[in-house]
C-alpha atoms as a PDB file:
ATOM      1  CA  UNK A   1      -0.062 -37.561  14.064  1.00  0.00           C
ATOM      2  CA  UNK A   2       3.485 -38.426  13.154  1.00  0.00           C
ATOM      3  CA  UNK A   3       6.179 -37.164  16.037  1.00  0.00           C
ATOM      4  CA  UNK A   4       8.941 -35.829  14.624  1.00  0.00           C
ATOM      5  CA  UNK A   5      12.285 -35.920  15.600  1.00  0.00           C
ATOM      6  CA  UNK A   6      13.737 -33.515  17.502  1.00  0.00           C
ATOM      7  CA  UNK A   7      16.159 -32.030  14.633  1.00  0.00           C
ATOM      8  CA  UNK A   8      13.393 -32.000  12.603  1.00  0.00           C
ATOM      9  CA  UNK A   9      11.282 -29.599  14.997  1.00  0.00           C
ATOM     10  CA  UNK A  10      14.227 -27.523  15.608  1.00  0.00           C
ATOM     11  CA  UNK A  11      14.403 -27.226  12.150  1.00  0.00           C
ATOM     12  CA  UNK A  12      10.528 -26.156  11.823  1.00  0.00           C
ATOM     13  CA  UNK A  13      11.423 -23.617  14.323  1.00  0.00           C
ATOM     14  CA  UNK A  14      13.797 -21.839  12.975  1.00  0.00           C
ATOM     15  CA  UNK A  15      11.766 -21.685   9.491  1.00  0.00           C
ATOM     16  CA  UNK A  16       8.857 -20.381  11.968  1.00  0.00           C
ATOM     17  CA  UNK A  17      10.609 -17.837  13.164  1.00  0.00           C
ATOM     18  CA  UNK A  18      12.720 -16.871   9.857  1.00  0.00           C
ATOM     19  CA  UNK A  19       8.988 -16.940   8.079  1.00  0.00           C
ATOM     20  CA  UNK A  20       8.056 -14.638  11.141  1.00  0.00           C
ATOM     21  CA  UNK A  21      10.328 -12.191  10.751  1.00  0.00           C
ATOM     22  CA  UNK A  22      10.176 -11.681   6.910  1.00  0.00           C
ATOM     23  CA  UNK A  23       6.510 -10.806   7.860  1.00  0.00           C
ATOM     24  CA  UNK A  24       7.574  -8.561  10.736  1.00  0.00           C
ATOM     25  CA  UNK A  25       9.509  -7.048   7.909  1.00  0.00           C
ATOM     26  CA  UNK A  26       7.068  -6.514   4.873  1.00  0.00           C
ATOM     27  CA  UNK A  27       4.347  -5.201   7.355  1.00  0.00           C
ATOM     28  CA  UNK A  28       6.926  -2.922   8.564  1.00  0.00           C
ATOM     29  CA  UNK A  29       8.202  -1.746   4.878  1.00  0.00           C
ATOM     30  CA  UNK A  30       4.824  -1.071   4.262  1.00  0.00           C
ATOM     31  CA  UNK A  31       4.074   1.186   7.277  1.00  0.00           C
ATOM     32  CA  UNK A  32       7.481   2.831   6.624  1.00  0.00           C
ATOM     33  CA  UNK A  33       6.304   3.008   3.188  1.00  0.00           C
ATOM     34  CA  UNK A  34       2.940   4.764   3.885  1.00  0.00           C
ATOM     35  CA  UNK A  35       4.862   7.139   6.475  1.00  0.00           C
ATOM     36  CA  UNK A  36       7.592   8.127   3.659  1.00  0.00           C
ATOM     37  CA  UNK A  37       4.730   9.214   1.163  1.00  0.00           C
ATOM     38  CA  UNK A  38       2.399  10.894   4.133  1.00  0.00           C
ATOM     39  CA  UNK A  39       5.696  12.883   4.795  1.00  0.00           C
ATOM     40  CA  UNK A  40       5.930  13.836   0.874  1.00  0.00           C
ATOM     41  CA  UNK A  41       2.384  14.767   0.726  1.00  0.00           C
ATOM     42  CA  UNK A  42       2.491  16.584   3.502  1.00  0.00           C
ATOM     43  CA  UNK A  43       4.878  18.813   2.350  1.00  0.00           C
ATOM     44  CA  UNK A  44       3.831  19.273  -0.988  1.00  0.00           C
ATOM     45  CA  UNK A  45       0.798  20.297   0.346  1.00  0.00           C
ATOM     46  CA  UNK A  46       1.790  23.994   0.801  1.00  0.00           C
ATOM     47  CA  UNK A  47       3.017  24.308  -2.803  1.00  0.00           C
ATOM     48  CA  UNK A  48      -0.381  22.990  -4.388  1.00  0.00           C
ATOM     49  CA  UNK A  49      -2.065  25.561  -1.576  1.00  0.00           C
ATOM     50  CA  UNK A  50      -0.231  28.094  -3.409  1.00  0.00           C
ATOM     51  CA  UNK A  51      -0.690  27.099  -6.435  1.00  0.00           C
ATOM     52  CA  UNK A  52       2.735  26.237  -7.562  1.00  0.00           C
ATOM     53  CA  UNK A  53       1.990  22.911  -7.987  1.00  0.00           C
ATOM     54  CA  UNK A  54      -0.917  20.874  -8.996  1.00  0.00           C
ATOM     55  CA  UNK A  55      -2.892  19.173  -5.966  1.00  0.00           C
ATOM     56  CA  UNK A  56      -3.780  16.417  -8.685  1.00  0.00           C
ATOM     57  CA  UNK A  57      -0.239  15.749  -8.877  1.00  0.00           C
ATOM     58  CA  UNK A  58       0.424  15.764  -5.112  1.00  0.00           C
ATOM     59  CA  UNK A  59      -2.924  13.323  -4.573  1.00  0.00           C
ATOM     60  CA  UNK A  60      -1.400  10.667  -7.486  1.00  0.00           C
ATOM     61  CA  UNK A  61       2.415  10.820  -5.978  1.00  0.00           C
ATOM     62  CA  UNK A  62       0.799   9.577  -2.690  1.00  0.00           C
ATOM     63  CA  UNK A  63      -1.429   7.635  -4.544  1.00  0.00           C
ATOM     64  CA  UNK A  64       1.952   5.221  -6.044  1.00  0.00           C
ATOM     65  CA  UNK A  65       2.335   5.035  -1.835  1.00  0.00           C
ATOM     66  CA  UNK A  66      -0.345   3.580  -1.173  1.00  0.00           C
ATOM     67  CA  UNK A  67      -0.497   1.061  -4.095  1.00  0.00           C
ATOM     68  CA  UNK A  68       3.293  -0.035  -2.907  1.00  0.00           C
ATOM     69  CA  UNK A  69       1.875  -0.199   0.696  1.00  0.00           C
ATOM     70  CA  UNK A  70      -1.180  -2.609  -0.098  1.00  0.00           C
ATOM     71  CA  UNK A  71       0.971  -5.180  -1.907  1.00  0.00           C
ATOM     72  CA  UNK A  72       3.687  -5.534   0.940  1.00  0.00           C
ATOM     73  CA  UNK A  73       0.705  -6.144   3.302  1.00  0.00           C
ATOM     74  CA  UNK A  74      -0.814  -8.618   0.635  1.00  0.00           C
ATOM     75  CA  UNK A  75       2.550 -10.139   0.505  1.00  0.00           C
ATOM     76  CA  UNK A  76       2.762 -10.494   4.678  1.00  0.00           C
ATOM     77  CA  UNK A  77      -0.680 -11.818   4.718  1.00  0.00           C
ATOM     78  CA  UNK A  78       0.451 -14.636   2.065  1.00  0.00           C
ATOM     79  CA  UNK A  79       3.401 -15.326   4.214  1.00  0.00           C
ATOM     80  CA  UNK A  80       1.241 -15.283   7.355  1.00  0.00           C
ATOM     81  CA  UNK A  81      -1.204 -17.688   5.931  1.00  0.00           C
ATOM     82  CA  UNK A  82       1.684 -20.114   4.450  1.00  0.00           C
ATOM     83  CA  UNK A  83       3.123 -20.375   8.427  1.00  0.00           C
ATOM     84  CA  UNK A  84      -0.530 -21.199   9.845  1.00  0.00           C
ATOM     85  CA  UNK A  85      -2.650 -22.743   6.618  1.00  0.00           C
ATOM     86  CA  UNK A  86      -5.985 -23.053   8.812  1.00  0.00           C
ATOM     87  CA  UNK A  87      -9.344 -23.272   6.767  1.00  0.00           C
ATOM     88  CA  UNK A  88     -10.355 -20.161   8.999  1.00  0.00           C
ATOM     89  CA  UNK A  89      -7.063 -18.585   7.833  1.00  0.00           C
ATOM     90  CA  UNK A  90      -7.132 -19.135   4.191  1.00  0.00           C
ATOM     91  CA  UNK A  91     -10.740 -17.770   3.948  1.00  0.00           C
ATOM     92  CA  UNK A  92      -9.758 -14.735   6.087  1.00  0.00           C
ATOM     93  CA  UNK A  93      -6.546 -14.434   3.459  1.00  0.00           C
ATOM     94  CA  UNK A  94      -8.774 -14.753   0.130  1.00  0.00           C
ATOM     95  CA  UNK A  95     -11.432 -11.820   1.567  1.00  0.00           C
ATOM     96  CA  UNK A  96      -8.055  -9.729   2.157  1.00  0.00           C
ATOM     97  CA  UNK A  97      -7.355 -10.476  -1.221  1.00  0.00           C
ATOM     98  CA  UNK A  98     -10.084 -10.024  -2.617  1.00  0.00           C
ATOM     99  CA  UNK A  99     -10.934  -6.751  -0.794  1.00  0.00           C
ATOM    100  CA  UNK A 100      -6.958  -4.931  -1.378  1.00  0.00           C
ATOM    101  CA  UNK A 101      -6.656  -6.115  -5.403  1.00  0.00           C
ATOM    102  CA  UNK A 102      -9.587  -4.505  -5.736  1.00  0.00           C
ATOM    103  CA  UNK A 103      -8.178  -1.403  -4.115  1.00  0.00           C
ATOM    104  CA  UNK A 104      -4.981  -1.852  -5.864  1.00  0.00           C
ATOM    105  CA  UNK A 105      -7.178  -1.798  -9.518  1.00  0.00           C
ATOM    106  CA  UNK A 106      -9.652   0.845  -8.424  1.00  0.00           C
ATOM    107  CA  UNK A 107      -6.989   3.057  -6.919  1.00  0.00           C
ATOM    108  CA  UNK A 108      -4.700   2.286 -10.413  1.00  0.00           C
ATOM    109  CA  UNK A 109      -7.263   3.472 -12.270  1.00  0.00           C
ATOM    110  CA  UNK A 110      -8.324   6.138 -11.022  1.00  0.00           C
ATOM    111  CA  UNK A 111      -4.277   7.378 -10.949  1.00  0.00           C
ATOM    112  CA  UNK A 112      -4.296   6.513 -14.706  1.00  0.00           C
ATOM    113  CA  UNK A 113      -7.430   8.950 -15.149  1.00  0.00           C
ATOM    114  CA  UNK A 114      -5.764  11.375 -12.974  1.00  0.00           C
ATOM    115  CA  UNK A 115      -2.167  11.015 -14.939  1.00  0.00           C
ATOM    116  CA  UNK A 116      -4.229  11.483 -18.349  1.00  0.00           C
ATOM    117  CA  UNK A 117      -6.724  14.628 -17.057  1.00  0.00           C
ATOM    118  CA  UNK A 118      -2.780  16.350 -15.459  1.00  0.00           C
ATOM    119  CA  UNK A 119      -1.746  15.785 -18.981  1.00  0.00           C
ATOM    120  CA  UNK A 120      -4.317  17.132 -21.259  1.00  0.00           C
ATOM    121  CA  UNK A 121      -4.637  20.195 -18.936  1.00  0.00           C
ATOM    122  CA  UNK A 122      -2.446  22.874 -18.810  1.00  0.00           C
ATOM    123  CA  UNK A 123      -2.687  24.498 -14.799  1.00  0.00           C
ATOM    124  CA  UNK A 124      -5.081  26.907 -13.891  1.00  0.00           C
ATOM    125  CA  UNK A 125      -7.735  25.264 -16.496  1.00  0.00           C
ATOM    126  CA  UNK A 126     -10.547  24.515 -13.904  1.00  0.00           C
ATOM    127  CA  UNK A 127      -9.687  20.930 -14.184  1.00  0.00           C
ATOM    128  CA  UNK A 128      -7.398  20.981 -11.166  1.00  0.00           C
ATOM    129  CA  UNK A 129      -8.396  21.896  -7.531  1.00  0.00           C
ATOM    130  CA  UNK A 130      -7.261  25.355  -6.614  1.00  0.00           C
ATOM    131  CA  UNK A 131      -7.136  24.870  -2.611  1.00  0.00           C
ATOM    132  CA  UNK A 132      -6.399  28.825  -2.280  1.00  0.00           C
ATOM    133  CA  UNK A 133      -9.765  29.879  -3.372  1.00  0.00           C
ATOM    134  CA  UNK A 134     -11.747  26.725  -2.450  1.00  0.00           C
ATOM    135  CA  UNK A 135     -10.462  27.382   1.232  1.00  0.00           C
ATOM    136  CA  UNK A 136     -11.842  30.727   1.425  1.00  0.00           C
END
């Protein structure tokens, strides 16, 4: 192993810890990112209950959440894996990967068959849920 000088391992340290906290930061966007469309769902919630507004509609907004939240965790995990590059690491990174782009496509389509069904169907069709009656 080569020793490095000292400046030179300051100097890794403070990339580190700068690479550290960008981390710290996307996995934080992306919980305050999940918590902002939770909130929004939430309170739509009463609106599709009383049929003012479609539950299809409320299900897809927090749907765009959740697809935002999965790639700023992707992105952490990248940045995680570029600090530490470990064999152990790098496999753990492509299964996390692997297993969130597929989320990301399944959950994208299945918002673009949602965004085309809300389209082609005026409310109060029987194509969207009516959580009034299904409740009861």
């Amino acid at each position: 192993m080569i020793a490095l000088s000292p400046d030179v391992e300051s100097v890794e340290r403070v990339i580190e810890a700068g690479i550290s906290w960008v981390r710290l930061a996307l996995d934080t966007a992306g919980v305050l990112v999940i918590v902002a469309g939770g909130a929004q769902a939430v309170a739509a919630l009463p609106a599709a209950i009383r049929g003012q507004r479609r539950f299809t509609q409320v299900r897809l907004d927090f749907a765009r959440y959740l697809l935002l939240t999965l790639e700023f965790q992707l992105a952490a995990d990248v940045i995680e894996t570029a600090l530490t590059p470990t064999w152990p690491r790098l496999g753990q990174l492509a299964v996390i990967a692997t297993i969130r782009t597929a989320l990301n496509f399944f959950l994208g389509r299945e918002m673009k068959e949602e965004r085309a069904s809300v389209a082609e169907s005026p409310p109060g069709d029987g194509k969207t849920v009516d959580l009034a009656r299904s409740s009861r």
